[in-house]
Protein backbone atom coordinates (compact mmCIF):
# COMPACT_ATOMS: atom_id res chain seq x y z
CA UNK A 1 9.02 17.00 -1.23
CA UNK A 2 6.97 13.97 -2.50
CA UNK A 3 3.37 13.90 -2.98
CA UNK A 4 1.08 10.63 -2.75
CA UNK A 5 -2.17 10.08 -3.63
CA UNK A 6 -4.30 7.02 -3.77
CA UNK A 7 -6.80 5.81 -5.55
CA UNK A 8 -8.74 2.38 -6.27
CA UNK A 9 -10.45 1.51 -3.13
CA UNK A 10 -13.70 0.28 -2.64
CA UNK A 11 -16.28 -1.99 -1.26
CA UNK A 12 -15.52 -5.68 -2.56
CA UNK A 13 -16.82 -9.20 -1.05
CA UNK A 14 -14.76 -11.33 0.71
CA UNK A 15 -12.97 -13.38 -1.84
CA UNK A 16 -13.13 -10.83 -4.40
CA UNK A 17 -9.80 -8.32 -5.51
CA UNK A 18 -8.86 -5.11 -5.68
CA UNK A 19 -6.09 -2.84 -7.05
CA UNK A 20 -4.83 -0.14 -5.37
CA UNK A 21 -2.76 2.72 -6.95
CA UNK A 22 -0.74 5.70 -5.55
CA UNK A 23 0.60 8.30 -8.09
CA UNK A 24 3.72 9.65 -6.83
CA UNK A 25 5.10 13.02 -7.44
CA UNK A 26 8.08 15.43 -6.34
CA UNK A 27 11.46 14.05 -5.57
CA UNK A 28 10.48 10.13 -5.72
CA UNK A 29 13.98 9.39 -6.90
CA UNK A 30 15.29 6.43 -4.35
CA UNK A 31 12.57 6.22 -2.19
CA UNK A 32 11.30 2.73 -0.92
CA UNK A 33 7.25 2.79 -1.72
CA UNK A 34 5.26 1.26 0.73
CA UNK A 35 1.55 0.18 1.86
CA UNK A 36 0.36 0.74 5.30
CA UNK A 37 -3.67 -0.18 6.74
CA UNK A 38 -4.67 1.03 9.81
CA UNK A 39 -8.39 -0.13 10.71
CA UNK A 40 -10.96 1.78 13.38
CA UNK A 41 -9.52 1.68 16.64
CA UNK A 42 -6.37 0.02 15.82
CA UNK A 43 -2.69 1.06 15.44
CA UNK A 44 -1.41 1.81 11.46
CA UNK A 45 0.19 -1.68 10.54
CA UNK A 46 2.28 -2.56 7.65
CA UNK A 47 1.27 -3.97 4.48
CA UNK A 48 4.08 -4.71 1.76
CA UNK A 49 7.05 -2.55 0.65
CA UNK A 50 9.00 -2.25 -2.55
CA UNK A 51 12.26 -1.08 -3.27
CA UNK A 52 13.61 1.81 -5.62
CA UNK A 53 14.63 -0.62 -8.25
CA UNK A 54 11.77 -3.31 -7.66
CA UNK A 55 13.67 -5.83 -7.22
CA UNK A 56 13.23 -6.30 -3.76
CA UNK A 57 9.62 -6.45 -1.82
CA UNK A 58 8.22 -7.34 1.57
CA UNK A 59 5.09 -8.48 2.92
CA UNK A 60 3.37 -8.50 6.16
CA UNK A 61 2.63 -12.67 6.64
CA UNK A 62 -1.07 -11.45 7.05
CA UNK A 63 -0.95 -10.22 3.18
CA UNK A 64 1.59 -12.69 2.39
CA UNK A 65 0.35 -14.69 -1.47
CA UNK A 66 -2.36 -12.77 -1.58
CA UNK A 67 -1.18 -9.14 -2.52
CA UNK A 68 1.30 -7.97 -4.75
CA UNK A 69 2.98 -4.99 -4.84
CA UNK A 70 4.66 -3.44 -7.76
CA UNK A 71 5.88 0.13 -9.37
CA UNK A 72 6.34 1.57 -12.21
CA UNK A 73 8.94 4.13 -11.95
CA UNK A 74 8.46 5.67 -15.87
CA UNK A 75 5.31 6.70 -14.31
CA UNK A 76 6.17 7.00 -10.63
CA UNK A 77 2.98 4.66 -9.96
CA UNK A 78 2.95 2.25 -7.20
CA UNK A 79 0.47 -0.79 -6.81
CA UNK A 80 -0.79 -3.32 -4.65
CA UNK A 81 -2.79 -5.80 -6.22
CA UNK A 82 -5.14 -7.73 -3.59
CA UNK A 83 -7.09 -10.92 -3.69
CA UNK A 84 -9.03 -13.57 -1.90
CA UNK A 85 -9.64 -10.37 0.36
CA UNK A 86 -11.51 -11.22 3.69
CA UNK A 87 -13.71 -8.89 6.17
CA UNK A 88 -10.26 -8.62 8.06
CA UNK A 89 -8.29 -6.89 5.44
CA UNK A 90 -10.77 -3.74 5.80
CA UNK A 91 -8.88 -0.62 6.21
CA UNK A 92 -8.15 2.85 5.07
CA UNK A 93 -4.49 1.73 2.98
CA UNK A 94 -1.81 4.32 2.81
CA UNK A 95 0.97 4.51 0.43
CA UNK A 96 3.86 6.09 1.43
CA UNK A 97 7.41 6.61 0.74
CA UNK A 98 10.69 6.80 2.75
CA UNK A 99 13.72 4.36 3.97
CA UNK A 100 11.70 1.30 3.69
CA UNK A 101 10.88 -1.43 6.66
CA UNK A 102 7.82 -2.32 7.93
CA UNK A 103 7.72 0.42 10.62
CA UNK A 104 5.97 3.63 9.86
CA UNK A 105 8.31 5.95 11.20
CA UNK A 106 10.37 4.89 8.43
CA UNK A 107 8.44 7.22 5.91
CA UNK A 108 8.94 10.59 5.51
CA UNK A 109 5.48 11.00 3.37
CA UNK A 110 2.25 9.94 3.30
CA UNK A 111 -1.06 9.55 1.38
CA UNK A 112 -4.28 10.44 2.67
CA UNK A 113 -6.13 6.75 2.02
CA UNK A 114 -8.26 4.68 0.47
CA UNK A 115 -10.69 2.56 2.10
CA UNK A 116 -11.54 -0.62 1.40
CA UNK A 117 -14.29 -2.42 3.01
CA UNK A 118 -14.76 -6.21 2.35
CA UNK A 119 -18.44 -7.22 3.25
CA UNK A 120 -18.57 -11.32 4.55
């Protein structure tokens, strides 16, 4: 079992950042950590994604040179780091862990959010 919880979200202007954290816990060993958004009315949609090792990441293009994601394994923390946000980046974000891909069904466990809101 894994357990993710997320923290850092907020209410932030458009242009502004935010960093995003998810503390990981349980049997993390291996697992891909990822980002997910999913915004009122619309389907959950992937964010970025970072391999075990952290060598390897992914982006959606909407996110792409604007967020980073990182983790820091001695601590089982995972991070995306987000500027020049804009109103459309507003979302509750998800971190969660599994196979890795962009496609939810990927992930075998999930966070319960953190909004962000970014005001124009």
């Amino acid at each position: 079992q894994v357990q993710l919880v997320e923290s850092g979200g907020g209410l932030v202007q458009a242009g502004g950042s935010l960093r995003l954290s998810c503390a990981a816990s349980g049997r993390t060993f291996s697992y891909t950590l990822g980002w997910f958004r999913q915004a009122p009315g619309k389907e959950r949609e992937f964010v970025a994604y970072i391999s075990w090792s952290g060598i390897n990441t992914v982006y959606a293009d909407s996110v792409l040179a604007r967020f980073t994601i990182s983790r820091d394994n001695a601590k089982n923390m995972v991070y995306l780091h987000m500027n020049s946000l804009k109103p459309e980046d507003t979302a509750v974000y998800y971190c969660a862990a599994g196979n890795g891909g962009p496609v939810p069904v990927h992930y075998a466990y999930w966070g319960r959010g953190t909004q962000v809101t970014v005001s124009s």
